[in-house]
N, C-alpha and C. Protein backbone atom coordinates (compact mmCIF):
# COMPACT_ATOMS: atom_id res chain seq x y z
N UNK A 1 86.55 89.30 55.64
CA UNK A 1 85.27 89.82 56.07
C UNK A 1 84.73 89.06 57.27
N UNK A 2 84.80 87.91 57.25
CA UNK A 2 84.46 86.84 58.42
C UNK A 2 84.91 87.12 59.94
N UNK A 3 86.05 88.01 59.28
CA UNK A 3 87.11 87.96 60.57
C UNK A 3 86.48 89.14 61.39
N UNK A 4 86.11 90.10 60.57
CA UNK A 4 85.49 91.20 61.42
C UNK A 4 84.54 91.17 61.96
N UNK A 5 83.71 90.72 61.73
CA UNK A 5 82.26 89.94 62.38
C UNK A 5 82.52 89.14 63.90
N UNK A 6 83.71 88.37 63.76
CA UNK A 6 83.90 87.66 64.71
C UNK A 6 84.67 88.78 65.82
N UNK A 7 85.60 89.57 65.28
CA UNK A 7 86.22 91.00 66.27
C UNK A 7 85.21 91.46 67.19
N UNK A 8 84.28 91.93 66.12
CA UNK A 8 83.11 92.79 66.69
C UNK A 8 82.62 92.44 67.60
N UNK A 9 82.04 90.74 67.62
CA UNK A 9 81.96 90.23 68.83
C UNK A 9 82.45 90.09 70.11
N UNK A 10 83.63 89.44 69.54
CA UNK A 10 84.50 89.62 71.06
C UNK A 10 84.72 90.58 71.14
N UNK A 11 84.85 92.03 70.70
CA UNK A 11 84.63 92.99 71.63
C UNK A 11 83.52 93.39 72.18
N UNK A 12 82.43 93.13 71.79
CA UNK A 12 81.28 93.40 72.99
C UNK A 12 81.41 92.65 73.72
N UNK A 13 81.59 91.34 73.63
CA UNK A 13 81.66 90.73 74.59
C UNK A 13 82.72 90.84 76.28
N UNK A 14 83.17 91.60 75.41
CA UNK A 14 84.53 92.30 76.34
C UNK A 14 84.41 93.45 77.27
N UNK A 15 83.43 94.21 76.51
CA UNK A 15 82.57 95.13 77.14
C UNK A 15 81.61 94.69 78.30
N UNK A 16 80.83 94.11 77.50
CA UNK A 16 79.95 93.34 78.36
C UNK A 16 80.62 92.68 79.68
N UNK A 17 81.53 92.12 79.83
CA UNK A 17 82.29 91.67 81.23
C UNK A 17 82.78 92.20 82.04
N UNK A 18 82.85 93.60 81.95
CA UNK A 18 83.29 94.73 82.72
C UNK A 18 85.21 94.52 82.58
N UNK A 19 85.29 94.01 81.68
CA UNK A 19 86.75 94.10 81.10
C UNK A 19 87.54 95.40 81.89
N UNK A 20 87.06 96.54 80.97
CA UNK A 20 87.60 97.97 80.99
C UNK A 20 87.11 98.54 82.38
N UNK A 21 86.57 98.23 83.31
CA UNK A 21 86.23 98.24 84.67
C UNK A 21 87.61 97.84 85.33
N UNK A 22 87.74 96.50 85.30
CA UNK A 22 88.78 96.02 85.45
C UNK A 22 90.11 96.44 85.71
N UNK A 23 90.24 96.88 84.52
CA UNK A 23 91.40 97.92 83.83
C UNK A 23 91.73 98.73 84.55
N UNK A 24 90.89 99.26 84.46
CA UNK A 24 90.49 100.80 85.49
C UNK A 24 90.99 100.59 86.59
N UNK A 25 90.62 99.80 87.58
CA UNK A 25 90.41 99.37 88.71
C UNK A 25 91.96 99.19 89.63
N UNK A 26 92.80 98.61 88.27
CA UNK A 26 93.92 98.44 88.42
C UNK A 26 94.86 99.81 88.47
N UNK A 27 94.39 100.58 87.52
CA UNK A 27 95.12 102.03 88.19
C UNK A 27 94.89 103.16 88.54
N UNK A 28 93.96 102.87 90.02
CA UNK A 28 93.40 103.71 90.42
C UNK A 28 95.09 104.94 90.77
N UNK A 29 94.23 106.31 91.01
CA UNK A 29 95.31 107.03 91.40
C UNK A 29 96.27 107.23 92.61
N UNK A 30 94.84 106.42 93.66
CA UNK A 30 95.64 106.63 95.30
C UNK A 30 96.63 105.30 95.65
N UNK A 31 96.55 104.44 94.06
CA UNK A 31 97.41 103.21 94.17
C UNK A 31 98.83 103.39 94.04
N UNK A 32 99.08 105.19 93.34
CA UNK A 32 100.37 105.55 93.12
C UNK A 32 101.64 105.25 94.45
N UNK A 33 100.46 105.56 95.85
CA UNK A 33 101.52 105.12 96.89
C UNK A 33 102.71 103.63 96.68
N UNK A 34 101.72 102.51 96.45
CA UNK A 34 101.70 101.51 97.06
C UNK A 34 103.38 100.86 96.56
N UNK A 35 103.88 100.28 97.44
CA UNK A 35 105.46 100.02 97.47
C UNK A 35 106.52 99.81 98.37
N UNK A 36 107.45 100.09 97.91
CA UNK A 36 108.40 99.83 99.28
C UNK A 36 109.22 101.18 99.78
N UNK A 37 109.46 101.48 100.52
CA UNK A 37 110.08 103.47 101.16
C UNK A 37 110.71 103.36 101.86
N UNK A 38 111.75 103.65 101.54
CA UNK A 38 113.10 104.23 102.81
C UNK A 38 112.60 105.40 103.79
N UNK A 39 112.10 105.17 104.50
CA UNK A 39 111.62 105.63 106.27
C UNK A 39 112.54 106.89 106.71
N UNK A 40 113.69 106.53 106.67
CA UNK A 40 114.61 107.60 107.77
C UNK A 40 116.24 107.21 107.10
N UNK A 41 117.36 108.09 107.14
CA UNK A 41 118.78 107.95 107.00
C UNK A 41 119.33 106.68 107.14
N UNK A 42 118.89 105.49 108.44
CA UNK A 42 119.15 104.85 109.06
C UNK A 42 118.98 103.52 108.22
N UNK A 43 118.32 103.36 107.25
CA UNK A 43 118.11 102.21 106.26
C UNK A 43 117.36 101.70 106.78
N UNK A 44 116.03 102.01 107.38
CA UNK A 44 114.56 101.43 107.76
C UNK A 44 113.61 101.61 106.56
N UNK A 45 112.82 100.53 106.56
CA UNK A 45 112.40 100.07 105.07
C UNK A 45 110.99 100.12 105.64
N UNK A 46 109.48 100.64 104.96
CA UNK A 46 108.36 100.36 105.09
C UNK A 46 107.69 100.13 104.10
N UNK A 47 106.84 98.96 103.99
CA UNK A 47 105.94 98.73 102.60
C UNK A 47 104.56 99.16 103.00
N UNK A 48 103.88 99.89 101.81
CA UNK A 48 102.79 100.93 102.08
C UNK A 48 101.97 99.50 100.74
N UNK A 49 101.04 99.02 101.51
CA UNK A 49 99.79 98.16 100.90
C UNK A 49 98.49 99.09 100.87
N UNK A 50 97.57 98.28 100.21
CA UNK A 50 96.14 98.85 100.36
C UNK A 50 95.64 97.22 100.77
N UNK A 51 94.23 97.62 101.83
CA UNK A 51 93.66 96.64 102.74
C UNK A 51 92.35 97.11 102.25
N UNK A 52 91.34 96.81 101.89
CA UNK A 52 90.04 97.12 101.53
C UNK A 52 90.02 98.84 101.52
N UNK A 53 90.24 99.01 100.23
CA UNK A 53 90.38 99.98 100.23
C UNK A 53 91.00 101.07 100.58
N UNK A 54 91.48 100.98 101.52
CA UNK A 54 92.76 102.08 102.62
C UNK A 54 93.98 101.56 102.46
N UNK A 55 94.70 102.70 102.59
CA UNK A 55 96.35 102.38 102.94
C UNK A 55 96.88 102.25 104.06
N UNK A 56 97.87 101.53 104.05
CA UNK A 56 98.26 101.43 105.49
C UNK A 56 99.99 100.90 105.36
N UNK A 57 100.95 101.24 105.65
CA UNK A 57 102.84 100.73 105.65
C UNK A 57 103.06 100.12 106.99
N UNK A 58 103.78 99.06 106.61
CA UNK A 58 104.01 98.46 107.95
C UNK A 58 105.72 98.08 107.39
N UNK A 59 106.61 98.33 108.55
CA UNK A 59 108.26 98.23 108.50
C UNK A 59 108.17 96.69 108.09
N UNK A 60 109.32 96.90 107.22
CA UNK A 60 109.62 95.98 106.75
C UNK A 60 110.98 95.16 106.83
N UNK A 61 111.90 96.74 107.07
CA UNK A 61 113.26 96.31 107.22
C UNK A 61 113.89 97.17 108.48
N UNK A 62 114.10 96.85 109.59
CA UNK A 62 115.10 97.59 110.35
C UNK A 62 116.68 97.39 110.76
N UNK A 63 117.22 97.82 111.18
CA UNK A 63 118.46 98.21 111.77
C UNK A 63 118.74 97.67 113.60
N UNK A 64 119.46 96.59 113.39
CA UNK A 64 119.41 96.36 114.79
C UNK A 64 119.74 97.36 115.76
N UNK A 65 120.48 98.37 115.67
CA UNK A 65 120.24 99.41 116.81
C UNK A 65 119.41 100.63 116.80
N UNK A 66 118.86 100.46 115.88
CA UNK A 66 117.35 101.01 115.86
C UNK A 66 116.39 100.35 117.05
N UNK A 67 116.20 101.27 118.09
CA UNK A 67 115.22 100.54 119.52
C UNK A 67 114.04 101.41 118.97
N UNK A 68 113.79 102.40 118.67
CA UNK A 68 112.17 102.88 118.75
C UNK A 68 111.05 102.39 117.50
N UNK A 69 111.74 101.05 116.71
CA UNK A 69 110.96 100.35 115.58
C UNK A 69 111.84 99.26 115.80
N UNK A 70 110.38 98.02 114.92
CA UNK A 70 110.26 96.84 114.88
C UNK A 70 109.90 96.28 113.91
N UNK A 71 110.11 95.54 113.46
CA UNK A 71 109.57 94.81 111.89
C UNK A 71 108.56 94.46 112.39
N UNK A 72 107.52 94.37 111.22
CA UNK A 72 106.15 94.38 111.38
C UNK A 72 105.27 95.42 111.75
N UNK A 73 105.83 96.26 112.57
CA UNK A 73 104.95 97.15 113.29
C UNK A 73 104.16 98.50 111.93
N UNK A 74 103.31 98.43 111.99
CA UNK A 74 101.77 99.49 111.11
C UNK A 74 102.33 100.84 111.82
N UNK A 75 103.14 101.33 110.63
CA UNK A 75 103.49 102.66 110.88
C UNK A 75 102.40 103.69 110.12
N UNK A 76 101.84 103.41 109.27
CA UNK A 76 100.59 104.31 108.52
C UNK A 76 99.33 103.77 108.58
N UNK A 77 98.13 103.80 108.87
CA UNK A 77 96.91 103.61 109.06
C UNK A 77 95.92 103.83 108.63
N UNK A 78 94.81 103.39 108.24
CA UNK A 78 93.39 103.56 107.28
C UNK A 78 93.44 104.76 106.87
N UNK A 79 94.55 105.16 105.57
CA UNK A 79 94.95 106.30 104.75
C UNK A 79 93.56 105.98 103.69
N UNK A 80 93.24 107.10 103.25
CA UNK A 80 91.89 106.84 102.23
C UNK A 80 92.31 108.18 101.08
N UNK A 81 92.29 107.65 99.69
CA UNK A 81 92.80 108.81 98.76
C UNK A 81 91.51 109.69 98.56
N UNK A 82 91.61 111.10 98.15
CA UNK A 82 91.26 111.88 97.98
C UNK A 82 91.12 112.44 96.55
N UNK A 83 90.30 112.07 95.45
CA UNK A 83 90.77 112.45 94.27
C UNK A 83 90.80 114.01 94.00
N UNK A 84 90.14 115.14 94.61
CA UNK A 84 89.86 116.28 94.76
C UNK A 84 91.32 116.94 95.18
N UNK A 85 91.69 116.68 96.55
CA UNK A 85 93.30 116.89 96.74
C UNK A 85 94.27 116.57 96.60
N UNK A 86 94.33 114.83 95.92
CA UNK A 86 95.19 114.18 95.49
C UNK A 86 96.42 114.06 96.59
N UNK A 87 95.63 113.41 97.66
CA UNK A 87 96.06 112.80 99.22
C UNK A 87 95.35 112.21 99.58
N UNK A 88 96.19 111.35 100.61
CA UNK A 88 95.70 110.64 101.18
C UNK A 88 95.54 111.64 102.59
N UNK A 89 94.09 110.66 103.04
CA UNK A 89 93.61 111.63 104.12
C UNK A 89 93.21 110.54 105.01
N UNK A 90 92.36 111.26 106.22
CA UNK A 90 92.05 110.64 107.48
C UNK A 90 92.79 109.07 108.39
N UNK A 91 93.97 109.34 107.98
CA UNK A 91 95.14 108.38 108.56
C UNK A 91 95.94 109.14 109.80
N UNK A 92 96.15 108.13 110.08
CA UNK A 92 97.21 108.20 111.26
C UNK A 92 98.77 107.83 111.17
N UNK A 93 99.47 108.31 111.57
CA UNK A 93 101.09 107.90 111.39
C UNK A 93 101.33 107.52 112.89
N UNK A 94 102.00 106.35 112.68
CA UNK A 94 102.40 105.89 114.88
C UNK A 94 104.09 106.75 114.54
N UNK A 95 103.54 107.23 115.91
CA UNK A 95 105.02 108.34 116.17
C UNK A 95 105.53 107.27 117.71
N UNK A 96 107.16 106.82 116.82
CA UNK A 96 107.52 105.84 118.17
C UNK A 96 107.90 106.45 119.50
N UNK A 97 108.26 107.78 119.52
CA UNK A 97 109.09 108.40 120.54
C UNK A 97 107.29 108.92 121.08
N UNK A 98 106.24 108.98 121.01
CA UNK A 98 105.20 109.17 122.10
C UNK A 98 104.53 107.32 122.17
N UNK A 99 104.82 106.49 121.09
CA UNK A 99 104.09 105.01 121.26
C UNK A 99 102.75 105.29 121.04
N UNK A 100 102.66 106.06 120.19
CA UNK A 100 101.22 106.02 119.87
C UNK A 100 101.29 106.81 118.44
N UNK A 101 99.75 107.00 118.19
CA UNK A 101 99.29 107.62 116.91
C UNK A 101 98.81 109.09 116.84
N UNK A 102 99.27 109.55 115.30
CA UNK A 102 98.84 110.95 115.16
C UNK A 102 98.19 111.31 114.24
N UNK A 103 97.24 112.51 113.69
CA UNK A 103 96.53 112.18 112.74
C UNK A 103 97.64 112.62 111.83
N UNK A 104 97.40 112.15 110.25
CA UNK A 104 98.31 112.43 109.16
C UNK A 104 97.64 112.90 107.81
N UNK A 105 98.48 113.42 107.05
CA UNK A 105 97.88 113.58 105.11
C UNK A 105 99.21 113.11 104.95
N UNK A 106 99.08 112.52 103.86
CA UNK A 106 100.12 111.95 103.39
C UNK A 106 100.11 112.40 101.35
N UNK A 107 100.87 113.30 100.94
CA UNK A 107 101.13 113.55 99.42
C UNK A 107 102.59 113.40 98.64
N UNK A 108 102.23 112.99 97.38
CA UNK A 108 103.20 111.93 96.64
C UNK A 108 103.91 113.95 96.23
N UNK A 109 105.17 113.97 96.34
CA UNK A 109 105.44 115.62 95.64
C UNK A 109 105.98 115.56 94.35
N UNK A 110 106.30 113.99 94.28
CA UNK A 110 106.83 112.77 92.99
C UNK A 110 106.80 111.68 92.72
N UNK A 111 107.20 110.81 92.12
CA UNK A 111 106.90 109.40 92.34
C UNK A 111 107.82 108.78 92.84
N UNK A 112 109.01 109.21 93.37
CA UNK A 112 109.49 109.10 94.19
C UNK A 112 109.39 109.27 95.94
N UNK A 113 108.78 110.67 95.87
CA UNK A 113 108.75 111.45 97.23
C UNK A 113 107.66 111.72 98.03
N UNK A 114 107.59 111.29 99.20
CA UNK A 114 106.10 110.50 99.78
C UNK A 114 106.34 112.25 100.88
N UNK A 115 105.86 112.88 100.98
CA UNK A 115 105.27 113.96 102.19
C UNK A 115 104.32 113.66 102.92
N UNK A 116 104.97 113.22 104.33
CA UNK A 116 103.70 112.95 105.67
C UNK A 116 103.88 113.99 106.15
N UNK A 117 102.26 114.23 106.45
CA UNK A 117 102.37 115.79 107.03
C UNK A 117 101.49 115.14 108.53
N UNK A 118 101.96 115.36 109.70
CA UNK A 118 101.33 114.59 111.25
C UNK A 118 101.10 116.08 111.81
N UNK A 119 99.98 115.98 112.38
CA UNK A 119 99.62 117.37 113.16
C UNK A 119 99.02 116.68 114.54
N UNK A 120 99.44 117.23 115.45
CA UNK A 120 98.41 117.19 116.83
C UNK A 120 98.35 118.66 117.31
N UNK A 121 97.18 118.71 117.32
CA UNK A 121 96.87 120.48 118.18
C UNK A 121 97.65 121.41 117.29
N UNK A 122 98.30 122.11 117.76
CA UNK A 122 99.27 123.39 117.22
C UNK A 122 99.83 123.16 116.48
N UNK A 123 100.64 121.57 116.90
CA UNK A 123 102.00 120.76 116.57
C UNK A 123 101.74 120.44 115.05
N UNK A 124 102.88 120.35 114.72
CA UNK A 124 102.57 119.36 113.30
C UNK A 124 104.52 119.50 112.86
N UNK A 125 104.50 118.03 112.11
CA UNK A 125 106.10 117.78 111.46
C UNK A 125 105.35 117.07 110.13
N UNK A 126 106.69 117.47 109.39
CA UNK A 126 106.49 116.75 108.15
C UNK A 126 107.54 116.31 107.85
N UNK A 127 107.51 114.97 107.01
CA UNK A 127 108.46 114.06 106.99
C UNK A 127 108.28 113.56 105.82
N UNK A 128 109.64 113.05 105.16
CA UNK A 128 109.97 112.69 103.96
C UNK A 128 110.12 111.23 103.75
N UNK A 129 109.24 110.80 102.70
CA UNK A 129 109.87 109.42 102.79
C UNK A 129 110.01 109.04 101.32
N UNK A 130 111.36 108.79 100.83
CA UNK A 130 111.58 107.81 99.99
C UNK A 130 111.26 106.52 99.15
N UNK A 131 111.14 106.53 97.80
CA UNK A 131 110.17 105.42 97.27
C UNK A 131 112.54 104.42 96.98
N UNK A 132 112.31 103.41 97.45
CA UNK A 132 113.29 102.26 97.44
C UNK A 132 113.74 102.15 95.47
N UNK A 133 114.97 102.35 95.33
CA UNK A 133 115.26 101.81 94.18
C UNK A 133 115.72 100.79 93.90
């Protein structure tokens, strides 16, 4: 009987600390990105982090005769999830063959399979990227 008295407690008290906040916090849904992705055929590697809140992949692994990427270089940009569309939105993808940035959505089609969708004007490509096993 003693023992339950004392349960009861520490679970409010558990409550009370924003414990299950916590919890939560830890699996948010737009965290499903976050990891390491095979980029392209070529065995280029990008890890997709979250930075206050946003996503963003920066290469991780390249291919020495790979010239249009560089390790290090922020290939995805202040990606922000969407719980309504379940995407990431208002990001940019750097497209190396113009050296610059495009706007992007980026959706998981699995938990494997990352869909960047890059549009400028008319234009738009979509591209596949691989979650690393």
């Amino acid at each position: 009987m003693r023992y339950k008295g004392l349960l009861a407690i520490l679970f409010i008290g558990i409550l009370l600390t924003g414990f299950w906040e916590r919890i939560y916090a830890l699996a948010e849904p737009g965290d499903a990105i976050i990891g390491r992705w095979v980029v392209n055929e070529n065995g280029t590697i990008a890890d997709i982090y979250k930075d206050n809140g946003k996503y963003f992949a920066k290469i991780s692994k390249v291919k020495p005769e790979n010239k249009n990427l560089k390790t290090g270089v922020i290939v995805l940009r202040n990606f922000e999830y969407e719980n309504k569309t379940r995407k990431w939105v208002n990001g940019q993808v750097y497209a190396p063959k113009k050296q610059g940035e495009i706007s992007a959505e980026l959706k998981l089609l699995n938990e494997d399979i990352l869909e960047i969708h890059a549009k400028e004007g008319i234009f738009s490509k979509t591209i596949i990227w691989k979650r690393e096993k």
